[in-house]
PDB file of N, CA and C in Angstrom:
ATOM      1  N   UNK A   1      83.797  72.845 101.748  1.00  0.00           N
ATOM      2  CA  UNK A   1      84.943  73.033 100.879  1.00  0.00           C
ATOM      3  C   UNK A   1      85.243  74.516 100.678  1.00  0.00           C
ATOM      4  N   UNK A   2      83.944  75.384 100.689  1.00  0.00           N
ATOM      5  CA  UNK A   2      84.096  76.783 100.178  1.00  0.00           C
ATOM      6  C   UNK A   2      85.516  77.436 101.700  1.00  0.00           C
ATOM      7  N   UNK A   3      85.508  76.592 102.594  1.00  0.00           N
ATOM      8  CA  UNK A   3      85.965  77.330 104.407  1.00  0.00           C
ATOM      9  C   UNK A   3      87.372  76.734 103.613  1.00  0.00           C
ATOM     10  N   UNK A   4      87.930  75.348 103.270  1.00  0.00           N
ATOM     11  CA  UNK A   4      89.163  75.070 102.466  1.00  0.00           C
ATOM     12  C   UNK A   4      89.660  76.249 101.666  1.00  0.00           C
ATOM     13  N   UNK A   5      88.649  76.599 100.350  1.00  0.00           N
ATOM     14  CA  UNK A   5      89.411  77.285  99.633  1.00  0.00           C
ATOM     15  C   UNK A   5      89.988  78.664 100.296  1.00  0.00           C
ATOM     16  N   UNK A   6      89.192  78.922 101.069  1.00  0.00           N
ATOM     17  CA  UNK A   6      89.650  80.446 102.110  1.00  0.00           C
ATOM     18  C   UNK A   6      90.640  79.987 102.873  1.00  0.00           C
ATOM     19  N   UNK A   7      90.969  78.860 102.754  1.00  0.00           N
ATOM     20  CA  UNK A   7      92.208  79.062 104.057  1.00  0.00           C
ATOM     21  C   UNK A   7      91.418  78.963 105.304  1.00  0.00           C
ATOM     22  N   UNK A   8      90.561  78.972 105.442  1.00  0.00           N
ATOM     23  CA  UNK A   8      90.029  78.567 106.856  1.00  0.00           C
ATOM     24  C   UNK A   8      89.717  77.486 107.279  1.00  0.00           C
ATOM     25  N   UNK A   9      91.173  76.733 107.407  1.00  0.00           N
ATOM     26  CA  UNK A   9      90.878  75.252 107.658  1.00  0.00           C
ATOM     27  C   UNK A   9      90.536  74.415 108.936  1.00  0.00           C
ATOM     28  N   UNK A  10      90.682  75.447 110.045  1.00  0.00           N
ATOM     29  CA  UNK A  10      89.781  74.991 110.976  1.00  0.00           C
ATOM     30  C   UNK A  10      88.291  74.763 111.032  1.00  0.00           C
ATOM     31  N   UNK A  11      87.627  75.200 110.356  1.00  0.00           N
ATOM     32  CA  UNK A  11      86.494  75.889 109.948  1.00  0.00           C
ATOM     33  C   UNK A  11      85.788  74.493 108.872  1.00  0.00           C
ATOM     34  N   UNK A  12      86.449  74.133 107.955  1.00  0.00           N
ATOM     35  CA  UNK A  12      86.517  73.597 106.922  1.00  0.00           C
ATOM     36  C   UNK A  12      86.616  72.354 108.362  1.00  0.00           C
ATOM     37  N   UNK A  13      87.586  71.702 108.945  1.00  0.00           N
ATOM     38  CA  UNK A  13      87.097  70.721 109.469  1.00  0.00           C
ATOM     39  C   UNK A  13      86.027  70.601 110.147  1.00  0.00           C
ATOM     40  N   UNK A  14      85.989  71.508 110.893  1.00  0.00           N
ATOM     41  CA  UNK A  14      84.851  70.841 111.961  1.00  0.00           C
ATOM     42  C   UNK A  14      83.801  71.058 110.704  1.00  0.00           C
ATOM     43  N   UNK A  15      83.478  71.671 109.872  1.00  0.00           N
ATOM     44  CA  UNK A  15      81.984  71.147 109.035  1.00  0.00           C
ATOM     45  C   UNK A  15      81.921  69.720 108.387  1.00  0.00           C
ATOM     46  N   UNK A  16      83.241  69.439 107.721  1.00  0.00           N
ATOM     47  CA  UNK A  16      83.369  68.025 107.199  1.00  0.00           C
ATOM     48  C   UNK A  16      83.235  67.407 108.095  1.00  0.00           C
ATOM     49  N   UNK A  17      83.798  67.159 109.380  1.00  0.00           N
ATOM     50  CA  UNK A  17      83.413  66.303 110.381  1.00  0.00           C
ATOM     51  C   UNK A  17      82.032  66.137 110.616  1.00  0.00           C
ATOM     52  N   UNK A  18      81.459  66.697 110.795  1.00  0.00           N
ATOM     53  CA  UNK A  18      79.868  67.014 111.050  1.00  0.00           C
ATOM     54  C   UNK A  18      79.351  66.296 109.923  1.00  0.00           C
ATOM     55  N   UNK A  19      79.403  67.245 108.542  1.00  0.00           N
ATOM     56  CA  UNK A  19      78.446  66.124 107.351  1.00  0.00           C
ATOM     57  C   UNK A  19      79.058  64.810 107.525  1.00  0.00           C
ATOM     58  N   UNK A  20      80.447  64.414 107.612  1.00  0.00           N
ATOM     59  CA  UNK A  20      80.753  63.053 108.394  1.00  0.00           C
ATOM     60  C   UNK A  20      80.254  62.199 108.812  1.00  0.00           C
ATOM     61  N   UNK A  21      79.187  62.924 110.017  1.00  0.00           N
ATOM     62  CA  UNK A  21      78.344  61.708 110.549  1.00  0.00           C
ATOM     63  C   UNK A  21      77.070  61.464 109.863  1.00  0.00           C
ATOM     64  N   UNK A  22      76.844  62.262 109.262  1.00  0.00           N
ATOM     65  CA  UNK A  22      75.592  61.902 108.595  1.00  0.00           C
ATOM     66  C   UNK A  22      75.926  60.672 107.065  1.00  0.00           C
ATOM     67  N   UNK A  23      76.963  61.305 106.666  1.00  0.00           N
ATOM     68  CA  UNK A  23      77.372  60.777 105.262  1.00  0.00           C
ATOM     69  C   UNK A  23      78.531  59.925 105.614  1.00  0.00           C
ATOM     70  N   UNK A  24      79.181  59.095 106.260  1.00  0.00           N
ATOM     71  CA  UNK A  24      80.186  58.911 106.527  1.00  0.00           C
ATOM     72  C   UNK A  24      81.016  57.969 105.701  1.00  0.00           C
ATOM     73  N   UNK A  25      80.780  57.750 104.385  1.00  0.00           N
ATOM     74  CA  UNK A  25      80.944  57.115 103.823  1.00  0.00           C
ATOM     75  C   UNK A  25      81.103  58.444 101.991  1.00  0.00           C
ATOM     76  N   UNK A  26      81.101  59.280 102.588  1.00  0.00           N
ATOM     77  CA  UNK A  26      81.244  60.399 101.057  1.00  0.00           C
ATOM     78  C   UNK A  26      82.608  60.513 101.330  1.00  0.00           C
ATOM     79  N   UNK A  27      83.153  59.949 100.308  1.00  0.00           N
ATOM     80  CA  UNK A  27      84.635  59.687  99.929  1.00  0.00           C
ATOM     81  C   UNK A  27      85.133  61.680  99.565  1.00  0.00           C
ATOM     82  N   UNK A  28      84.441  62.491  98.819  1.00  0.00           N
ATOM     83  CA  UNK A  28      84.770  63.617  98.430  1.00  0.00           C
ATOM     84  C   UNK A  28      85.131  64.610 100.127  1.00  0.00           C
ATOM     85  N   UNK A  29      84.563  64.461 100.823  1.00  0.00           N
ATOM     86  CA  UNK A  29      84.533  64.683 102.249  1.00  0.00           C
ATOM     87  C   UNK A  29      85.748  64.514 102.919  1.00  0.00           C
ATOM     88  N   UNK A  30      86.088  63.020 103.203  1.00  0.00           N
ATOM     89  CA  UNK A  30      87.048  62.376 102.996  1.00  0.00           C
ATOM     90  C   UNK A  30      88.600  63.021 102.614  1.00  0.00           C
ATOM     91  N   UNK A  31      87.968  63.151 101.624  1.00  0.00           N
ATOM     92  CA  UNK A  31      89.300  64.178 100.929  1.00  0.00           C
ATOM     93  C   UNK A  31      89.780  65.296 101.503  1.00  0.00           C
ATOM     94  N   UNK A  32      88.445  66.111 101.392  1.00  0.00           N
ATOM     95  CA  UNK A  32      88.702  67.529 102.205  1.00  0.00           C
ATOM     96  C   UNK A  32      89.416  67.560 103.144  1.00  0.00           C
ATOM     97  N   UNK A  33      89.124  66.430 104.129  1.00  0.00           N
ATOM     98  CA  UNK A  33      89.444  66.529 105.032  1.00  0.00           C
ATOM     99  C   UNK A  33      90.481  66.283 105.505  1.00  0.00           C
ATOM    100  N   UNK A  34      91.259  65.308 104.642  1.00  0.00           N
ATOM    101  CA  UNK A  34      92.739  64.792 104.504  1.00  0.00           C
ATOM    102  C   UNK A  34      93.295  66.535 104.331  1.00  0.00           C
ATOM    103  N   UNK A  35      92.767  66.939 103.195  1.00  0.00           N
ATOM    104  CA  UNK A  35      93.394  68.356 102.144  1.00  0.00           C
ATOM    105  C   UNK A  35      93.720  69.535 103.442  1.00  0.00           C
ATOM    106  N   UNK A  36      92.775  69.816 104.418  1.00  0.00           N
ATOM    107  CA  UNK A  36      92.536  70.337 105.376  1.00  0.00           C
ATOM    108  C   UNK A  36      93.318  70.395 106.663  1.00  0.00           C
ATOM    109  N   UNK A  37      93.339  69.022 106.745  1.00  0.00           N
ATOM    110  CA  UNK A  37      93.851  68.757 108.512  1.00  0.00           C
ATOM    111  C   UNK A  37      95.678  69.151 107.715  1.00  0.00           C
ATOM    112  N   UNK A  38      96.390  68.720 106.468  1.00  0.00           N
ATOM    113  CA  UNK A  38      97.857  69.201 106.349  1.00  0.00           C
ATOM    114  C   UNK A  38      97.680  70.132 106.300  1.00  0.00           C
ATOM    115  N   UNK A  39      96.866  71.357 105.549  1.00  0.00           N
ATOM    116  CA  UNK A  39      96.789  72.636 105.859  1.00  0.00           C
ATOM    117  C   UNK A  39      96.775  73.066 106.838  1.00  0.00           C
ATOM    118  N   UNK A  40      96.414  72.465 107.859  1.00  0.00           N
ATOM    119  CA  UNK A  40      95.904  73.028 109.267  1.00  0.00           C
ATOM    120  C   UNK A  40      97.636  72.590 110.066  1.00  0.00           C
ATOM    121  N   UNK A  41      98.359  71.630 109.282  1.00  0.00           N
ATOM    122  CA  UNK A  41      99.899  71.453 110.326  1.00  0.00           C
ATOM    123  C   UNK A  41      99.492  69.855 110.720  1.00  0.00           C
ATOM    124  N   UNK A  42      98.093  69.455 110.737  1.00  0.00           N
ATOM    125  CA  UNK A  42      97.336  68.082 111.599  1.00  0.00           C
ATOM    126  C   UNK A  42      97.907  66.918 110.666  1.00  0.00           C
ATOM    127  N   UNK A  43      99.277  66.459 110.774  1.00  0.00           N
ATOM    128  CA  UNK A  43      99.496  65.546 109.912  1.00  0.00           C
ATOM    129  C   UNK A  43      99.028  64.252 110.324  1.00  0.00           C
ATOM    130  N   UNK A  44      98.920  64.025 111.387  1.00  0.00           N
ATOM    131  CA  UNK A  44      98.940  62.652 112.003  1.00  0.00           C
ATOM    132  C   UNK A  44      97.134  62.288 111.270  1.00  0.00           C
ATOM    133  N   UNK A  45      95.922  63.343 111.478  1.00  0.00           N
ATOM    134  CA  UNK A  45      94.706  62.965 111.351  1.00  0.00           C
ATOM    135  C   UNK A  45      94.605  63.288 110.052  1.00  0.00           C
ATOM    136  N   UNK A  46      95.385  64.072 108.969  1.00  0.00           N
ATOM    137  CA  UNK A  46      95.675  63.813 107.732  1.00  0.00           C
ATOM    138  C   UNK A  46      95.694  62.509 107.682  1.00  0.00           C
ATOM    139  N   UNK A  47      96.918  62.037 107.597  1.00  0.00           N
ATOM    140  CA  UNK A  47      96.997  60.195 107.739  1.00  0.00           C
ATOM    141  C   UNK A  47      96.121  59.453 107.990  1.00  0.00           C
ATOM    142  N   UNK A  48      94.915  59.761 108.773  1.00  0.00           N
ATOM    143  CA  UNK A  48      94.079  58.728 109.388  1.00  0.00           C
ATOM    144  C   UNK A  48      92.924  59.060 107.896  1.00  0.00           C
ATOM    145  N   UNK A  49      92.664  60.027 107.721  1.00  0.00           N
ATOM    146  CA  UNK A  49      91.793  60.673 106.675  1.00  0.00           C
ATOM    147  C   UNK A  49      91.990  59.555 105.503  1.00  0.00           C
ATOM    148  N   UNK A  50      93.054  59.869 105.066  1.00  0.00           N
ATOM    149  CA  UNK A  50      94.244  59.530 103.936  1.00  0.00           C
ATOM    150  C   UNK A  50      93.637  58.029 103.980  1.00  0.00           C
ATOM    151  N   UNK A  51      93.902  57.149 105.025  1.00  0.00           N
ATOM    152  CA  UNK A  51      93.413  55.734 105.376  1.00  0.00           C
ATOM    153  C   UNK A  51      91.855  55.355 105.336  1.00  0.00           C
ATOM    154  N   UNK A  52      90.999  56.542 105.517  1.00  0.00           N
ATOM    155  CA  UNK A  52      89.459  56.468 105.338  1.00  0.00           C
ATOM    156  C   UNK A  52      89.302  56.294 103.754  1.00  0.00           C
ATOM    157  N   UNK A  53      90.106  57.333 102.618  1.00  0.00           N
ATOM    158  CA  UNK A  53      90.112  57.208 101.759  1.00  0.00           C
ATOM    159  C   UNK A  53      90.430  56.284 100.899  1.00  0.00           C
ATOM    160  N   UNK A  54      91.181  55.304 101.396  1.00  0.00           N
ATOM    161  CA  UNK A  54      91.749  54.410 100.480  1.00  0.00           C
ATOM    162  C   UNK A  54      90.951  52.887 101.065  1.00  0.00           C
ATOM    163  N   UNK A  55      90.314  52.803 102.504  1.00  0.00           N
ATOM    164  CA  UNK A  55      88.904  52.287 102.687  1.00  0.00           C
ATOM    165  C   UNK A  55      87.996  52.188 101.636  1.00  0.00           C
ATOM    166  N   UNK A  56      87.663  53.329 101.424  1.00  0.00           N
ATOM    167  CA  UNK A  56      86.356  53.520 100.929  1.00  0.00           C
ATOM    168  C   UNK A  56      86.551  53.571  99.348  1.00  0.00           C
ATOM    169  N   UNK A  57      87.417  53.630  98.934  1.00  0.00           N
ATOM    170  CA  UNK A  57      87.902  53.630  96.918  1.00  0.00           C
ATOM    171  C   UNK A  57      89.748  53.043  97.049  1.00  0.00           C
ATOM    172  N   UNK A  58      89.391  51.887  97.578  1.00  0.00           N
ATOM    173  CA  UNK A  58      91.229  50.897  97.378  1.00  0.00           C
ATOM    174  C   UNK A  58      91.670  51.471  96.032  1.00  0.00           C
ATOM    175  N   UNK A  59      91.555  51.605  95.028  1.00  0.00           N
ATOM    176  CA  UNK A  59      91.880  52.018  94.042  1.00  0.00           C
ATOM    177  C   UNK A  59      92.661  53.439  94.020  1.00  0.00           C
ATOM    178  N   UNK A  60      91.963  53.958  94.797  1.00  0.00           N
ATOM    179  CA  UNK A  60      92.317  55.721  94.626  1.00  0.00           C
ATOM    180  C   UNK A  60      93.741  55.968  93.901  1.00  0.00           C
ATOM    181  N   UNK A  61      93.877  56.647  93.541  1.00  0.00           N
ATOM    182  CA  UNK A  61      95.060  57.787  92.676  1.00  0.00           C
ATOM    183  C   UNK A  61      94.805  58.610  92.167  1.00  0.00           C
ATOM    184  N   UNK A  62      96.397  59.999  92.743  1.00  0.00           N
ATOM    185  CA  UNK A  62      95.450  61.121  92.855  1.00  0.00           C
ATOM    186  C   UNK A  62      95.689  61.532  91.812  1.00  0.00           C
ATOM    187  N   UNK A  63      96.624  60.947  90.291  1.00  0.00           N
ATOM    188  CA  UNK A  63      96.267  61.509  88.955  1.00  0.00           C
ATOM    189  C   UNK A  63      95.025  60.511  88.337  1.00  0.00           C
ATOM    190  N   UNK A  64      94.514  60.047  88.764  1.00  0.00           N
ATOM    191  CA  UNK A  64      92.874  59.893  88.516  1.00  0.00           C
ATOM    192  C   UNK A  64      91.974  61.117  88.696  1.00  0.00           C
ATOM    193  N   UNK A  65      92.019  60.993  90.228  1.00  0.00           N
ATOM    194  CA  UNK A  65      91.198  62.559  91.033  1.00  0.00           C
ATOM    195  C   UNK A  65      91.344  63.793  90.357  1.00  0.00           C
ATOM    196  N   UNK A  66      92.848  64.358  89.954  1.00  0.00           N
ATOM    197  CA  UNK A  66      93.382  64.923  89.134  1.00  0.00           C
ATOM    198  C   UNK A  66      92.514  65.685  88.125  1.00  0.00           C
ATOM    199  N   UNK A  67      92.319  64.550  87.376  1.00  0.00           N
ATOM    200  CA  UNK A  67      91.590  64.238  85.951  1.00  0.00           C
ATOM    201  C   UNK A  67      90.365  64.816  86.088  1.00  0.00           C
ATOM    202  N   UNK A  68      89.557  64.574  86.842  1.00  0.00           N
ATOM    203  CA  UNK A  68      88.444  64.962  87.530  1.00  0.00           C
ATOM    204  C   UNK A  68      88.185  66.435  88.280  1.00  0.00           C
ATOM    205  N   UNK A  69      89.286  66.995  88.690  1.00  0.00           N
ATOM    206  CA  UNK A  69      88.725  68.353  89.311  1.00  0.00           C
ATOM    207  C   UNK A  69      89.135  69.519  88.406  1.00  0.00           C
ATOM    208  N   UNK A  70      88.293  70.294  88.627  1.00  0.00           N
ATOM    209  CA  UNK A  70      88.419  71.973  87.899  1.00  0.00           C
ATOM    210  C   UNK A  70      88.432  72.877  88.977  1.00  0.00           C
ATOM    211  N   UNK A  71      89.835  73.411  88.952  1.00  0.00           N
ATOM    212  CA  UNK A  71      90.538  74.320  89.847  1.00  0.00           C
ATOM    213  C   UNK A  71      90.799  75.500  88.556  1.00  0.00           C
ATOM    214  N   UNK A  72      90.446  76.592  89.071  1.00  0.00           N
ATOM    215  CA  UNK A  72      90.709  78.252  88.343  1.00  0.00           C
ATOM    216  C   UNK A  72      92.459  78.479  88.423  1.00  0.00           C
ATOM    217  N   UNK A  73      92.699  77.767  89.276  1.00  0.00           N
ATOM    218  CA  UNK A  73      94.371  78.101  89.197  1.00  0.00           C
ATOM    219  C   UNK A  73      95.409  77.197  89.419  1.00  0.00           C
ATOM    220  N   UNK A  74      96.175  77.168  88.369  1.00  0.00           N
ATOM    221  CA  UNK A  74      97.341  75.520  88.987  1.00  0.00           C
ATOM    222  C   UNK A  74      97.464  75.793  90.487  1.00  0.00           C
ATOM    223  N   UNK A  75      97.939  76.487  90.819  1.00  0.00           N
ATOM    224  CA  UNK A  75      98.074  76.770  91.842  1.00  0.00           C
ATOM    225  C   UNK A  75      97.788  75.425  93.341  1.00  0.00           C
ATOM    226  N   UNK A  76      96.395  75.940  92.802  1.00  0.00           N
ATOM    227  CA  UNK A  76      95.020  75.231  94.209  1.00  0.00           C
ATOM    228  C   UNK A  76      95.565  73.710  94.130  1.00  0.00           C
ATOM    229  N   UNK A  77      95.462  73.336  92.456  1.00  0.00           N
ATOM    230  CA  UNK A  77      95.742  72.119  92.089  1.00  0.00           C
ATOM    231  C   UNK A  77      97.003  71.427  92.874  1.00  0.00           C
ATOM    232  N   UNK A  78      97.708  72.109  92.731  1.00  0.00           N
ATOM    233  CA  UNK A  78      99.531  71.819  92.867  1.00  0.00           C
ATOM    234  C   UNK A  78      99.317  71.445  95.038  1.00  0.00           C
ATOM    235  N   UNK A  79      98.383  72.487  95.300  1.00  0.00           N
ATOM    236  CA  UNK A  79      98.194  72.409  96.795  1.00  0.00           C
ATOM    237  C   UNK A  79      97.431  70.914  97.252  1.00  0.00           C
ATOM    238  N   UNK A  80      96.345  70.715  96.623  1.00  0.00           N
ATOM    239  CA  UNK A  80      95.529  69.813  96.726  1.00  0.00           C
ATOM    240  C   UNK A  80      96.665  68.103  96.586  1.00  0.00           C
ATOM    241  N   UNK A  81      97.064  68.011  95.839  1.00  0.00           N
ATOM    242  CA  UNK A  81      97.581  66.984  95.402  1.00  0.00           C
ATOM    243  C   UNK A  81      99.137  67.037  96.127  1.00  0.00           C
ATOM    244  N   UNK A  82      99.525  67.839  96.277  1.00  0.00           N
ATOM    245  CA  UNK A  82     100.768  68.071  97.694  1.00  0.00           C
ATOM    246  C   UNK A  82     100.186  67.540  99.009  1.00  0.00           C
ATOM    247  N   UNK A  83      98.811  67.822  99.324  1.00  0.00           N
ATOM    248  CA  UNK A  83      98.608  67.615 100.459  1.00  0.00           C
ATOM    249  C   UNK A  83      97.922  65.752 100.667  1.00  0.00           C
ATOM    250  N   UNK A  84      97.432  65.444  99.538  1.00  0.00           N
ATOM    251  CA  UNK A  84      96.736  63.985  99.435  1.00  0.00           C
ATOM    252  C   UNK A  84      98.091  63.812  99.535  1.00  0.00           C
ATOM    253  N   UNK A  85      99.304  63.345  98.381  1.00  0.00           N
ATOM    254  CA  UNK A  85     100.356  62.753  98.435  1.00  0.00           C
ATOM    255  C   UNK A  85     101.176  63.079 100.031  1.00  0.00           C
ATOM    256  N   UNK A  86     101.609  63.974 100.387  1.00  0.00           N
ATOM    257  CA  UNK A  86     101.669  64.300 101.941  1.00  0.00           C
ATOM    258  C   UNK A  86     100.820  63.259 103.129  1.00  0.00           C
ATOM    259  N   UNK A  87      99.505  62.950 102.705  1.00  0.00           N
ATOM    260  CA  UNK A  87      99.179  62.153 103.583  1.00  0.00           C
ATOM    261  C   UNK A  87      99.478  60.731 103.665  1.00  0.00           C
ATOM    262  N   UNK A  88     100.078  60.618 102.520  1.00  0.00           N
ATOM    263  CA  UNK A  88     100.233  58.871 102.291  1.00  0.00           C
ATOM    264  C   UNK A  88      99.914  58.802 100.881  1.00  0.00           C
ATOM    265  N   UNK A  89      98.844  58.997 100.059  1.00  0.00           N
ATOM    266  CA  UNK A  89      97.661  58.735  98.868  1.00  0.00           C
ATOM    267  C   UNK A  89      98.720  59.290  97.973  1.00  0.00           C
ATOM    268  N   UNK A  90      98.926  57.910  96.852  1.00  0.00           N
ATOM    269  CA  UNK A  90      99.642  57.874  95.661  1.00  0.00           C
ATOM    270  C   UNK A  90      98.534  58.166  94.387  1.00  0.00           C
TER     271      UNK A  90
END
């Protein structure tokens, strides 16, 4: 996540991919990686991400998730939740 917040979202995937196989089932991962691949322009494997996520927590919504994260700046926030909703994830 720390390669996300830098903007280095190539970087940021291929590590999530990796803990991936070990964990492949860590929904927070998941996320990143949705958050990541639109940063990166990768909408299509955004989408597929987006679809892992809603696998693994049918429930999901991202003013739930929302609720739950501590971001230092609206900012990050406003990005994060542009990019889940961008993938599909209400």
């Amino acid at each position: 996540m720390a390669y996300h917040q830098a903007w280095r979202n190539e970087e940021a995937i291929e590590t999530l991919k990796r803990f991936l196989v070990y964990y492949p089932n860590a929904l927070n991962a998941h996320i990143g990686l949705t958050c990541s691949y639109n940063d990166a322009g990768r909408e299509e494997e955004a989408r597929a991400e987006a679809a892992e996520v809603m696998r693994l927590s049918p429930d999901f919504r991202t003013e739930v998730w929302q609720q739950n994260q501590f971001w230092k700046e609206a900012k990050e926030m406003e990005r994060h939740l542009n990019n889940l909703r961008k993938a599909g994830l209400k």
